[in-house]
N, C-alpha and C. Protein backbone atom coordinates (compact mmCIF):
# COMPACT_ATOMS: atom_id res chain seq x y z
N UNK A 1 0.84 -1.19 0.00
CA UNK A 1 0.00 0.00 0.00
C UNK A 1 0.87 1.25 0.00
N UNK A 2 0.62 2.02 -0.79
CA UNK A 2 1.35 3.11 -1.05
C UNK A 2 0.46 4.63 0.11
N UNK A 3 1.12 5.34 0.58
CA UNK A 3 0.17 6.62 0.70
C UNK A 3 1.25 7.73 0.11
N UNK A 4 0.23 8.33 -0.54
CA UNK A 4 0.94 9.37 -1.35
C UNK A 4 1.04 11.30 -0.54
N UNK A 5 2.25 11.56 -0.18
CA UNK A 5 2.14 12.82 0.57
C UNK A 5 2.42 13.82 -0.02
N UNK A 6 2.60 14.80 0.81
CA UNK A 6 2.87 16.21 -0.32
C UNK A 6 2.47 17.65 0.76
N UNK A 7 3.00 18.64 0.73
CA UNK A 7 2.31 19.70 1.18
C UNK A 7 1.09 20.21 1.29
N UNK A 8 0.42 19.95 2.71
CA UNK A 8 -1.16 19.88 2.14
C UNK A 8 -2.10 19.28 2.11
N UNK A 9 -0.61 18.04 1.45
CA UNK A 9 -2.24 16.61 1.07
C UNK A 9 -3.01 15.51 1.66
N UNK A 10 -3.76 15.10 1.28
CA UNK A 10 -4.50 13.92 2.49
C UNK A 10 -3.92 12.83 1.95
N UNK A 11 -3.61 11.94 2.96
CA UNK A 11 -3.08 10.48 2.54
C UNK A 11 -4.27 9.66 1.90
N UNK A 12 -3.60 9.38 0.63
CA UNK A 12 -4.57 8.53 -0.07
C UNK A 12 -3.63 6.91 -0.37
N UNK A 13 -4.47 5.89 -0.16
CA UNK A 13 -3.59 5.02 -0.39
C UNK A 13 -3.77 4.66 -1.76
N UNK A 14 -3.09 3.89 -2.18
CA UNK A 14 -3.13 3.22 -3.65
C UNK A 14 -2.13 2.12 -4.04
N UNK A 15 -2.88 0.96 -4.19
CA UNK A 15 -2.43 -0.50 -4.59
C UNK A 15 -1.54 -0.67 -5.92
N UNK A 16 -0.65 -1.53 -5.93
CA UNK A 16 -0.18 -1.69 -7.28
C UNK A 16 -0.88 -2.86 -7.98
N UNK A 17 -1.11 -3.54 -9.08
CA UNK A 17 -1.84 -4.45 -9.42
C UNK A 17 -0.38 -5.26 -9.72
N UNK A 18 -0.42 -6.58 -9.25
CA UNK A 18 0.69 -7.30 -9.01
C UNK A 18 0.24 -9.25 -9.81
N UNK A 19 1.05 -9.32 -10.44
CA UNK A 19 1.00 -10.56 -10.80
C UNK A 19 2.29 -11.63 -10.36
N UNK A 20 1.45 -13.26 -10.44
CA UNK A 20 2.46 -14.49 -9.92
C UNK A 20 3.41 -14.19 -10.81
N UNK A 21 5.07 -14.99 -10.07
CA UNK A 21 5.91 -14.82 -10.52
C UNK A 21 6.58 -16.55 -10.28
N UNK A 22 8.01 -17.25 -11.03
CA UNK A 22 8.13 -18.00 -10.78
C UNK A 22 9.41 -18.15 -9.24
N UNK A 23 9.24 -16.81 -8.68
CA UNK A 23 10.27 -16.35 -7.97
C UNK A 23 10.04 -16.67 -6.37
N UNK A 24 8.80 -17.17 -6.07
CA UNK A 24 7.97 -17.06 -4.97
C UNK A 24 8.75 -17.95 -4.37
N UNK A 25 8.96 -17.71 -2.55
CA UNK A 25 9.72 -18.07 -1.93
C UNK A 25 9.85 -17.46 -0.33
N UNK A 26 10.83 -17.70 0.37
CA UNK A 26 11.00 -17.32 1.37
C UNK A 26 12.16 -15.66 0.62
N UNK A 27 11.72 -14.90 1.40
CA UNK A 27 12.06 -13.68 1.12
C UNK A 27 12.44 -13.20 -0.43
N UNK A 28 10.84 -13.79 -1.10
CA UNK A 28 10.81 -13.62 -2.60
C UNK A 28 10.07 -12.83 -2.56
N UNK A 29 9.30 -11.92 -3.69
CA UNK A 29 8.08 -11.38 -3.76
C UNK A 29 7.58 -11.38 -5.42
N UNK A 30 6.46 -11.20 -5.21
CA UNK A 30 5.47 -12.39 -6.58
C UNK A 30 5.50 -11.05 -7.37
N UNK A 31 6.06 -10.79 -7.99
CA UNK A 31 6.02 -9.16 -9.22
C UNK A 31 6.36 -9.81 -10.67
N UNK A 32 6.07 -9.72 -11.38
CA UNK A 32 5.65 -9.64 -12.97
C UNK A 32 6.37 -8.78 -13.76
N UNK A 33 7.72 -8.76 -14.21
CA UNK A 33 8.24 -7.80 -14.80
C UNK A 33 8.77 -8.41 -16.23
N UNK A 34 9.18 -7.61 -17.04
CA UNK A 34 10.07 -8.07 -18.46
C UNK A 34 11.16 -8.85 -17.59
N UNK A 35 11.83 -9.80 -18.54
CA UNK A 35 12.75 -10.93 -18.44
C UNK A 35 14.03 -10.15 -18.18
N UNK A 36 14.14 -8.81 -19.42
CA UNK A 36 15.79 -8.40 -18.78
C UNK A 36 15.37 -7.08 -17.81
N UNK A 37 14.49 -7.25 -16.99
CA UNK A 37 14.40 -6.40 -15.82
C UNK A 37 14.28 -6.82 -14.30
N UNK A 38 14.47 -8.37 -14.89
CA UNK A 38 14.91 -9.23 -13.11
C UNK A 38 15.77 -8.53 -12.19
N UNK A 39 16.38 -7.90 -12.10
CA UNK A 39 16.96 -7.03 -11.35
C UNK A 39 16.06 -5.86 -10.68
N UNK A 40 15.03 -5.81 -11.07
CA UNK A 40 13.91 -4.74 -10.43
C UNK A 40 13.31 -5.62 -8.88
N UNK A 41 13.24 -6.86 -9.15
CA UNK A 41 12.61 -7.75 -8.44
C UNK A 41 13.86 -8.53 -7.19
N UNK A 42 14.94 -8.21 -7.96
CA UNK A 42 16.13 -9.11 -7.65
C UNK A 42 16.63 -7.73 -5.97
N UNK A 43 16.62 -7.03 -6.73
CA UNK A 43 16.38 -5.59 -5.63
C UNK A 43 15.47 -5.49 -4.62
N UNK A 44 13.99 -5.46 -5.00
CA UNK A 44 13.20 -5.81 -3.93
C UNK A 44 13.41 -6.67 -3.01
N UNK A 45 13.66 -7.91 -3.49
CA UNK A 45 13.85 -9.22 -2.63
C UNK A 45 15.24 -8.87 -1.63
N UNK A 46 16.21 -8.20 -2.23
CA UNK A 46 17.11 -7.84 -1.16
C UNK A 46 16.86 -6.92 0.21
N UNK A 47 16.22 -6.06 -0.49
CA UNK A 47 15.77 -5.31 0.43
C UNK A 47 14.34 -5.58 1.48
N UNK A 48 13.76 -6.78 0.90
CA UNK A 48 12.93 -7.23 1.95
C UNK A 48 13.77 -8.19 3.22
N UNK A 49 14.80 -8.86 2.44
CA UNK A 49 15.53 -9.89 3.37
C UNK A 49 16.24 -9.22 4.23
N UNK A 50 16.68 -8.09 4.26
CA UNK A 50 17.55 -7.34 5.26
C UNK A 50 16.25 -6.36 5.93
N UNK A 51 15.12 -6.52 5.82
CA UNK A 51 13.96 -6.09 6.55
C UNK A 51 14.20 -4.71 6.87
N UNK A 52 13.97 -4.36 5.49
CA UNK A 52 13.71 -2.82 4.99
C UNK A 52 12.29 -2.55 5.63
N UNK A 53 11.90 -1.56 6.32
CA UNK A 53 10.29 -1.39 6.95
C UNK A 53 9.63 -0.71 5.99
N UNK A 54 10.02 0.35 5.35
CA UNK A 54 9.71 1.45 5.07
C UNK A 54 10.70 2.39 4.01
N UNK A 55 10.12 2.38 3.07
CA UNK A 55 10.79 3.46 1.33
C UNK A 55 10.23 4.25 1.42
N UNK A 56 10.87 5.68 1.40
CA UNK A 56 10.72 6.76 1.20
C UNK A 56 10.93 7.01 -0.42
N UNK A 57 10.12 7.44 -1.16
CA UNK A 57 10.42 7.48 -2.52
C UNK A 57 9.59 8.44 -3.14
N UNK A 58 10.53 9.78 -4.25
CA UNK A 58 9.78 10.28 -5.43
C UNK A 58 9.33 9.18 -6.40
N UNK A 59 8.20 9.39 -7.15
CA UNK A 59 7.94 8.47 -8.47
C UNK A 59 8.81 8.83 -9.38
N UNK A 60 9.53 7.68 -9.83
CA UNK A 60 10.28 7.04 -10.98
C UNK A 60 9.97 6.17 -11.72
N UNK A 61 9.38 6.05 -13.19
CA UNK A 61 8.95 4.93 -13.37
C UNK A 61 9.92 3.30 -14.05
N UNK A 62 11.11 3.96 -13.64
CA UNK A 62 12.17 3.18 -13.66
C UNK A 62 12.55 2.13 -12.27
N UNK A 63 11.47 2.81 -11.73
CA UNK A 63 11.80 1.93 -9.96
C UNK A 63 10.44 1.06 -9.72
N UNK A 64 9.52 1.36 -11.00
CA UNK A 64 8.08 0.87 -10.70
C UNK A 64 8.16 -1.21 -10.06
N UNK A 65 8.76 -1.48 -10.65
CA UNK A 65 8.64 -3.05 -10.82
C UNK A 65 9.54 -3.12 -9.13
N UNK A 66 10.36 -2.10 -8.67
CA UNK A 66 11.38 -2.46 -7.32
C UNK A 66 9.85 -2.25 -6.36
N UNK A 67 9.02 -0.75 -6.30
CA UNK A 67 8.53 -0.77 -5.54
C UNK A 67 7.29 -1.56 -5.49
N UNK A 68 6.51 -2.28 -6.63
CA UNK A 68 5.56 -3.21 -6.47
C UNK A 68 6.56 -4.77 -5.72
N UNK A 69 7.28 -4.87 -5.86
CA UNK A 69 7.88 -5.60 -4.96
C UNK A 69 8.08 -5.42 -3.86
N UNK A 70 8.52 -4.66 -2.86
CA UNK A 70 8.30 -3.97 -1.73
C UNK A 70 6.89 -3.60 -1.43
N UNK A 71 6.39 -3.41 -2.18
CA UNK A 71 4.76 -3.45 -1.43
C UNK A 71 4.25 -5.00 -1.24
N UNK A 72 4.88 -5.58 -2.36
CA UNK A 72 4.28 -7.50 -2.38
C UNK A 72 4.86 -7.36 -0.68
N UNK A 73 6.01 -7.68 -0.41
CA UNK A 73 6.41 -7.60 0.98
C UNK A 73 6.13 -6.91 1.75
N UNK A 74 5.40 -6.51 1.76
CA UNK A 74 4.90 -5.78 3.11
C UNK A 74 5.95 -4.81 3.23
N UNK A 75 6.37 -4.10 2.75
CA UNK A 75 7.22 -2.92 2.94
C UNK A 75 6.32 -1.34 2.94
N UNK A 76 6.25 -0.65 3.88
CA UNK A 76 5.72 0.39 3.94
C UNK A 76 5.81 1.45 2.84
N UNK A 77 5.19 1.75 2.25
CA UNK A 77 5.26 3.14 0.68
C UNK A 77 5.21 4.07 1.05
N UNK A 78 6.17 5.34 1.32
CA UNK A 78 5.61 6.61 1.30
C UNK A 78 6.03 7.65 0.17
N UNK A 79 5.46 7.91 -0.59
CA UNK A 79 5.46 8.90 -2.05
C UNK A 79 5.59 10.37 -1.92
N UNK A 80 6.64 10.89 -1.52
CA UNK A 80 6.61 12.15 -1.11
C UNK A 80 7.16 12.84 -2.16
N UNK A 81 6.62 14.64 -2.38
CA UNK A 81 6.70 15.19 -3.62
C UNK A 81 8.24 15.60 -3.71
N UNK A 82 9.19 15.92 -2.79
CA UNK A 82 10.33 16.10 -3.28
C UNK A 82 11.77 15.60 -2.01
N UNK A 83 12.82 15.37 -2.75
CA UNK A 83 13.43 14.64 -2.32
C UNK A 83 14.32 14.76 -0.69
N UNK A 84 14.03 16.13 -0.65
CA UNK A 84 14.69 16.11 0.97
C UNK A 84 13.75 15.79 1.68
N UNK A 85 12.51 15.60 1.63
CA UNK A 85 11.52 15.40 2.47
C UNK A 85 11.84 13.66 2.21
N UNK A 86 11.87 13.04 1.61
CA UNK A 86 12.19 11.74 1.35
C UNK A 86 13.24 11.43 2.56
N UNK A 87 14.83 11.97 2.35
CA UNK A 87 15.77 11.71 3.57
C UNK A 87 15.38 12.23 4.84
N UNK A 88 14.50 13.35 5.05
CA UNK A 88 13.87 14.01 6.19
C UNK A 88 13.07 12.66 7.36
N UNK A 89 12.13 12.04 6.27
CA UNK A 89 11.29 11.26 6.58
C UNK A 89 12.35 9.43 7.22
N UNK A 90 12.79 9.54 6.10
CA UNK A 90 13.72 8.27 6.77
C UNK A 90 14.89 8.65 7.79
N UNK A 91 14.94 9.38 8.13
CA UNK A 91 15.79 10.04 9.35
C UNK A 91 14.87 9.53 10.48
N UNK A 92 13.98 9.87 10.46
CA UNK A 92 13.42 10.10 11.56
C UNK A 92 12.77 8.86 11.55
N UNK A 93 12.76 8.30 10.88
CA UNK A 93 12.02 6.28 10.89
C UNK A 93 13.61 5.63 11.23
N UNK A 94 14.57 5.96 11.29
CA UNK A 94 15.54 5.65 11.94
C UNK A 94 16.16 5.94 12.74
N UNK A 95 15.81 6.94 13.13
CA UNK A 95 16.00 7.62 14.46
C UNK A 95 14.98 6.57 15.43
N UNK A 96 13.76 6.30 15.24
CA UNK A 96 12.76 5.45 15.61
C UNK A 96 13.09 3.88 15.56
N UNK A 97 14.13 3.79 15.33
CA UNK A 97 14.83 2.57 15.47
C UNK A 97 14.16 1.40 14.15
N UNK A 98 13.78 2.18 13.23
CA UNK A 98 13.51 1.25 12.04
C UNK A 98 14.30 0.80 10.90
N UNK A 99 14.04 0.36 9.91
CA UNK A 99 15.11 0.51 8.43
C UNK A 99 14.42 0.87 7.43
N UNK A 100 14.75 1.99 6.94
CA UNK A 100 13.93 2.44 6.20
C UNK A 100 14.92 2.59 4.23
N UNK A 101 14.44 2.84 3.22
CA UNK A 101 15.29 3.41 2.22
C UNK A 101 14.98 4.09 1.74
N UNK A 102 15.30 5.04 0.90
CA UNK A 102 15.09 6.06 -0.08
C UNK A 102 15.35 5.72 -1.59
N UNK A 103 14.63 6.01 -2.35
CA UNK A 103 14.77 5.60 -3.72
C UNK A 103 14.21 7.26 -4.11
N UNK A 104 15.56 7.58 -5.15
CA UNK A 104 15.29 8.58 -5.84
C UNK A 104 15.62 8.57 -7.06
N UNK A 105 15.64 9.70 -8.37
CA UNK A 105 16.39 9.78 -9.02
C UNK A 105 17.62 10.71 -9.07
N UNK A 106 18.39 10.41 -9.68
CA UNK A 106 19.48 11.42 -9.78
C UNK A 106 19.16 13.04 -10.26
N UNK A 107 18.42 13.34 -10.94
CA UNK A 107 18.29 14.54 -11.23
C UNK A 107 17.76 14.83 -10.09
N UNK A 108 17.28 14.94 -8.73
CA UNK A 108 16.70 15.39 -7.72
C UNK A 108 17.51 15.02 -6.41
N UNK A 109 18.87 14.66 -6.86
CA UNK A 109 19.65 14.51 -5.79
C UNK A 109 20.27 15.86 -4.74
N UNK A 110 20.03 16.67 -5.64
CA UNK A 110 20.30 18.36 -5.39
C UNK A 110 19.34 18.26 -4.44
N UNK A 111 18.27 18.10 -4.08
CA UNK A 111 17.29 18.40 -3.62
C UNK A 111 17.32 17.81 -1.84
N UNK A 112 18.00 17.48 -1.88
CA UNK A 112 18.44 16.01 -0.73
C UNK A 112 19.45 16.74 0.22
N UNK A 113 20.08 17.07 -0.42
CA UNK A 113 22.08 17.81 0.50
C UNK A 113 21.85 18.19 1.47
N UNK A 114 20.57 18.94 1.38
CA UNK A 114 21.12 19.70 2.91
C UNK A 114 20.35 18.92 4.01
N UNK A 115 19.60 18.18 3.69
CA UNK A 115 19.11 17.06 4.65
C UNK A 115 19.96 15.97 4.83
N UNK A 116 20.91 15.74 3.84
CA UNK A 116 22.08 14.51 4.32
C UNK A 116 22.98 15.22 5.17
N UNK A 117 23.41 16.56 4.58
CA UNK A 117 24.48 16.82 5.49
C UNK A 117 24.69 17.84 6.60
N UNK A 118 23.14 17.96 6.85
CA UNK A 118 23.12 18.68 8.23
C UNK A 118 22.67 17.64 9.28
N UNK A 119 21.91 16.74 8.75
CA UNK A 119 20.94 15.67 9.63
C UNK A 119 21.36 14.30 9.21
N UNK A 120 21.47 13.55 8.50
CA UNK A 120 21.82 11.95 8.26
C UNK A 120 23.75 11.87 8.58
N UNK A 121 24.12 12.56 7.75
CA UNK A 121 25.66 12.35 7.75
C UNK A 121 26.57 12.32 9.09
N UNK A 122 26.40 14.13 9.27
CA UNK A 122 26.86 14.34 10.90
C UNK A 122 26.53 13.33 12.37
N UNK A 123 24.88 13.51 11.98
CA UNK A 123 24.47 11.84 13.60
C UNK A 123 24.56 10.45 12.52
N UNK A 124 25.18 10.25 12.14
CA UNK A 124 25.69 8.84 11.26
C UNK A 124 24.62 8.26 11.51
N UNK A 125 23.26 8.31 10.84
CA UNK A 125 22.07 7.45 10.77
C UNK A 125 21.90 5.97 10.26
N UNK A 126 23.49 6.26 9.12
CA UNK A 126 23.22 5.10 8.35
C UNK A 126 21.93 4.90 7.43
N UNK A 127 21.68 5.67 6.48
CA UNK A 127 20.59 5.58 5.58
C UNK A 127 20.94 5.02 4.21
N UNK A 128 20.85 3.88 3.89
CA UNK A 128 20.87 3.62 2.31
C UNK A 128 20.15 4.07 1.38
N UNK A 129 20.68 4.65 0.05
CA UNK A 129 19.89 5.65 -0.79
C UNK A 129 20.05 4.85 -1.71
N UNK A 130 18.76 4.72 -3.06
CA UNK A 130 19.01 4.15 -4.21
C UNK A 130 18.78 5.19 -5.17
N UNK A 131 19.88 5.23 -5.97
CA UNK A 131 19.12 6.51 -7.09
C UNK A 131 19.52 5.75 -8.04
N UNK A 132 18.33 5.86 -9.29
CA UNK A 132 18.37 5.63 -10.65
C UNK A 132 18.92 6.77 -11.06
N UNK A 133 19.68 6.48 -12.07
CA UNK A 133 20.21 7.56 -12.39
C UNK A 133 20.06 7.83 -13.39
N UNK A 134 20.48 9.35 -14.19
CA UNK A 134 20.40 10.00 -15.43
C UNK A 134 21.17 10.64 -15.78
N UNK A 135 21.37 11.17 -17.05
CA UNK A 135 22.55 11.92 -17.68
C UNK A 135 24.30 11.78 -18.01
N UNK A 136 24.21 10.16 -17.95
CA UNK A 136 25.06 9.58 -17.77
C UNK A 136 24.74 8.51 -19.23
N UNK A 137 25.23 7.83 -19.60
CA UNK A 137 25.48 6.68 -20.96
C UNK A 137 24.23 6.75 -21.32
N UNK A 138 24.49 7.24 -22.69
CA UNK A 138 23.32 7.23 -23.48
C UNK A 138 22.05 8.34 -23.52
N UNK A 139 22.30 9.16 -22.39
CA UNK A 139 21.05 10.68 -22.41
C UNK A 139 21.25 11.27 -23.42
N UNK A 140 19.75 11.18 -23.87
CA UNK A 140 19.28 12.44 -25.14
C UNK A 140 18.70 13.77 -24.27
N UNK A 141 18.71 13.44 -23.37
CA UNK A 141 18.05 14.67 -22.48
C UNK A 141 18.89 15.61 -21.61
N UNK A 142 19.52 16.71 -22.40
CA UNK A 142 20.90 17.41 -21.85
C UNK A 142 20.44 18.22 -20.67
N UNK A 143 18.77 19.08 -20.23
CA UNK A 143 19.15 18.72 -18.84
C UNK A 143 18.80 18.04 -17.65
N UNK A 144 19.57 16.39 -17.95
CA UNK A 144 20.12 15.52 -16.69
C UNK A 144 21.19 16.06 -16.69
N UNK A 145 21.78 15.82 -17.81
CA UNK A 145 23.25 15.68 -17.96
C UNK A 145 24.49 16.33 -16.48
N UNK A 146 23.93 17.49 -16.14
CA UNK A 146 24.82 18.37 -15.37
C UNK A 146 24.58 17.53 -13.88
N UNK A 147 23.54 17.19 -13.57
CA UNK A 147 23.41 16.48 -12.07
C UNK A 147 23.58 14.76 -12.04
N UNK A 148 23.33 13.95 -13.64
CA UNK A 148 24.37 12.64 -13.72
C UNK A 148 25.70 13.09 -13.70
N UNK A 149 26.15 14.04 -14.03
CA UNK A 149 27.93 14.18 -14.22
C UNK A 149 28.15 14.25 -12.58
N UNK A 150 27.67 15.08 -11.80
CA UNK A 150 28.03 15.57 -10.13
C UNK A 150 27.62 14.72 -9.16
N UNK A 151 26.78 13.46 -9.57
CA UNK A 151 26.11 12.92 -8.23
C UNK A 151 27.16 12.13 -7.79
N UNK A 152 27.96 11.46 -8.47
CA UNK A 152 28.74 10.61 -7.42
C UNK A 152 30.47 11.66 -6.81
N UNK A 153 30.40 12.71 -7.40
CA UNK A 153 31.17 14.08 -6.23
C UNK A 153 30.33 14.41 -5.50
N UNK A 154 29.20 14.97 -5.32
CA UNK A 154 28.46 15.36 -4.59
C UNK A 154 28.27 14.51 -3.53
N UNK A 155 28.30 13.28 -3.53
CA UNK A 155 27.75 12.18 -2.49
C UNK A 155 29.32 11.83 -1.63
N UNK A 156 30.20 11.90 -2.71
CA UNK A 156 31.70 11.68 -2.24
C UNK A 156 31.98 13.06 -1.19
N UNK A 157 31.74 13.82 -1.57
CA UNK A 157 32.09 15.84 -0.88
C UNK A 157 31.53 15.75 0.08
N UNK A 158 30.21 14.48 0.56
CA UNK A 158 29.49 14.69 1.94
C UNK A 158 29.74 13.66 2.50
N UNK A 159 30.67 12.70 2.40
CA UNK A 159 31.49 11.02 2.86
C UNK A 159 30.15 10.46 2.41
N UNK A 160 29.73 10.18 1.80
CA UNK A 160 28.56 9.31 1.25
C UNK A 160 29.52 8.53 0.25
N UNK A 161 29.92 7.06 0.32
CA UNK A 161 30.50 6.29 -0.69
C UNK A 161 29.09 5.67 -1.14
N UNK A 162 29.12 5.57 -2.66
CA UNK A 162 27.99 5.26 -4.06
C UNK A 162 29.05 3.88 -4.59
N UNK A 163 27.91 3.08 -4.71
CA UNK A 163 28.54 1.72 -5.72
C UNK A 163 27.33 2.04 -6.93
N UNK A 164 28.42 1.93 -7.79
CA UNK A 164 27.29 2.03 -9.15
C UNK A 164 27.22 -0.19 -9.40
N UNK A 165 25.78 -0.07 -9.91
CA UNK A 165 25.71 -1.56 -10.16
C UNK A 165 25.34 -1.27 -11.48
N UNK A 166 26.06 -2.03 -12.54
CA UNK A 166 25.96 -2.09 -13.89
C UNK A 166 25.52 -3.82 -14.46
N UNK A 167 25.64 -4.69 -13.63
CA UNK A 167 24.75 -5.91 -13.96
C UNK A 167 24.30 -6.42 -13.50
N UNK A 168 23.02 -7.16 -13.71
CA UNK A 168 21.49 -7.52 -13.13
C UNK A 168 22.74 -8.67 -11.88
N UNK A 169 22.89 -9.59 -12.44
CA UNK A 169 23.72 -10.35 -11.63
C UNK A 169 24.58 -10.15 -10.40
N UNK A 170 24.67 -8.93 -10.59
CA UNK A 170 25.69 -8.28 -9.18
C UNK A 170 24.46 -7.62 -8.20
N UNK A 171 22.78 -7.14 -8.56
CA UNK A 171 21.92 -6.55 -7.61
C UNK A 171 22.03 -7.23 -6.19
N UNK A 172 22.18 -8.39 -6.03
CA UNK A 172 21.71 -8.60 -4.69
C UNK A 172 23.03 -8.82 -3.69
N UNK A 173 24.18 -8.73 -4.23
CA UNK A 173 24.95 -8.59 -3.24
C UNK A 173 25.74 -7.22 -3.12
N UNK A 174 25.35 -6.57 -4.41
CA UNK A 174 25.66 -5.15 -4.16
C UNK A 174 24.61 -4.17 -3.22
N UNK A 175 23.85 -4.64 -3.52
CA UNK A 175 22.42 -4.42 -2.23
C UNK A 175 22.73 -4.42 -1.18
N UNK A 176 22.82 -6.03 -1.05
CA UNK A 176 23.31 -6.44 0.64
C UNK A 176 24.32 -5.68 1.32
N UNK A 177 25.11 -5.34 0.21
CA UNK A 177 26.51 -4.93 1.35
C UNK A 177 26.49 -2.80 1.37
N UNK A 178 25.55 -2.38 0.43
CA UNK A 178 25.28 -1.28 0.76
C UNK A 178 24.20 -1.13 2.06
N UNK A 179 23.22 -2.04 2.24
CA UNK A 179 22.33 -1.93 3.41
C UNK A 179 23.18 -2.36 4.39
N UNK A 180 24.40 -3.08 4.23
CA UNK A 180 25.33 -3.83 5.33
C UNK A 180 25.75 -2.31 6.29
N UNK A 181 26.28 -1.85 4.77
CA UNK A 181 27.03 -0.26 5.61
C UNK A 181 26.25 0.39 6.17
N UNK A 182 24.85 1.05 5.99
CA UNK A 182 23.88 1.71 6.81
C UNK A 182 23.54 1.09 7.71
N UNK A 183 22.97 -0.36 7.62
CA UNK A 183 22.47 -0.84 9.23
C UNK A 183 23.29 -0.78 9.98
N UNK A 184 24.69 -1.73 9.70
CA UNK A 184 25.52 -2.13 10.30
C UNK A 184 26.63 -1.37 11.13
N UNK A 185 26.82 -0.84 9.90
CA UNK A 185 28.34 0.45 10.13
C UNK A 185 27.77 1.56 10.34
N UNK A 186 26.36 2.01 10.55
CA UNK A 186 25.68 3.43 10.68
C UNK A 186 26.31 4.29 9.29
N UNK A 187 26.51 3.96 8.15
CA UNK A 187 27.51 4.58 7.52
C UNK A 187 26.33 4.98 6.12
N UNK A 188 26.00 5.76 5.84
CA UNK A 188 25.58 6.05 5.03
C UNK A 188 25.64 5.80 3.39
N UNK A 189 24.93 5.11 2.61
CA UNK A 189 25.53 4.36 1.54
C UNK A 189 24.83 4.86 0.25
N UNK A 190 24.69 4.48 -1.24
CA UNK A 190 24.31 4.82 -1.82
C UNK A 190 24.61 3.81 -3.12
N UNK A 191 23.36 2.97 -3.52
CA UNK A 191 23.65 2.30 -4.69
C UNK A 191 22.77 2.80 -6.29
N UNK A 192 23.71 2.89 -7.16
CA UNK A 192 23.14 3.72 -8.26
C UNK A 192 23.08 2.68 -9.45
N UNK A 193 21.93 2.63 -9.65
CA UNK A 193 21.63 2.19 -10.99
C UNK A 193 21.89 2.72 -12.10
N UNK A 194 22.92 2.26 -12.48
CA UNK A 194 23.40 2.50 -13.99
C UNK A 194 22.83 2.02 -15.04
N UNK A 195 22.77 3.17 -16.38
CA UNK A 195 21.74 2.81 -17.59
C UNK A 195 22.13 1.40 -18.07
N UNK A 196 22.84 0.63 -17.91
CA UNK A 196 23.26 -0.74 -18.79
C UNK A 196 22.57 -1.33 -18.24
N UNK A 197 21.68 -1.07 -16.42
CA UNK A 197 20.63 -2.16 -16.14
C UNK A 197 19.60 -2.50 -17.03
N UNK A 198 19.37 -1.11 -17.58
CA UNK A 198 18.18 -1.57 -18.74
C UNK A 198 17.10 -0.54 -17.74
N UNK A 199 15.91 -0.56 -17.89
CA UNK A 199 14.91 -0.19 -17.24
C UNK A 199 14.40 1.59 -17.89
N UNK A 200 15.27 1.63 -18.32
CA UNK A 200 14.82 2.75 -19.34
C UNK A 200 14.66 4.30 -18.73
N UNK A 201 14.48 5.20 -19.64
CA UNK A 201 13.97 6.73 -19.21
C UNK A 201 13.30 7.02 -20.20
N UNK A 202 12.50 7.52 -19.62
CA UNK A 202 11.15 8.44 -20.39
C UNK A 202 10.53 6.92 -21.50
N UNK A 203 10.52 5.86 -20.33
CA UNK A 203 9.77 4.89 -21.37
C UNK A 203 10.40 3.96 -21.80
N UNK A 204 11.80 4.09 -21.79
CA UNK A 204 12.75 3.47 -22.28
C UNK A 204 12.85 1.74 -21.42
């Protein structure tokens, strides 16, 4: 169940429509995606097994197939309109002694800074961030371009270390060991989906 927030707004919930998968299992979840987008699902499932409570997330529809997986699991949805309110919100669900993640995109990583590095970074919360990213291999859309070129300085300039994952095959232990560093090490992490996953922009 998703509730969707915003300045203002009333929480409305809203379901994803979810189909069987042949993936079903102990810390599987039943999602329906294209064949070379197993890694959407391969993601979810990581992040349910390390008992993620709660995603803080702008809509991306490049993350659609991660977060109908996380909802299959019982993972809490919250849809908030812009992205520091996203790290705002999982601060404070970890401050509350939960695990929460953030899924953003890269062009709205600007939007985030001063909530990582006045509040997550300094009290070492340990928050794992996922950003899809943009403006990087292959953008026809010049402006990403300037905030794919800066996100992994920008994240480096605030001790935020980023693993970029570039194949479906590497999601779940590049997962694991970025949620390793936030739960574990309180260390703040950041795994970026790189365009060779596939999953497209603007449809793609």
């Amino acid at each position: 169940m998703v509730a969707l927030c915003g300045a203002g707004a009333t929480l409305q919930p809203v379901s994803f429509t979810l189909q069987s998968s042949e993936r079903e299992g102990k810390d599987t979840v039943a999602v329906s995606v294209p064949h070379d987008l197993d890694w959407q699902v391969a993601l979810a499932e990581a992040l349910v097994a390390r008992q993620v409570s709660v995603a803080a997330f702008v809509p991306d529809s490049r993350l659609h197939g991660v977060l109908a997986g996380l909802d299959q699991g019982s993972v809490v949805l919250r849809s908030l309109a812009r992205e520091e309110e996203c790290v705002a919100y999982a601060a404070g669900q970890r401050i509350a002694g939960r695990r929460p993640v953030v899924l953003l995109q890269s062009s709205g990583l600007g939007n985030s800074l001063n909530a990582l590095g006045s509040l997550v970074v300094p009290y070492r919360l340990g928050l794992p961030i996922v950003v899809s990213m943009r403006g990087t291999l292959g953008e026809r859309n010049p402006s990403q371009v300037p905030m794919g070129r800066a996100t992994v300085p920008l994240l480096t300039a605030f001790g935020v270390q980023s693993f970029s994952l570039r194949r479906p095959d590497e999601t779940v232990s590049m997962a694991t060991g970025v949620l390793d560093l936030a739960f574990d090490a309180d260390e703040t992490a950041a795994l970026l989906l790189e365009p060779e996953l596939g999953g497209g922009r603007e449809g793609n």
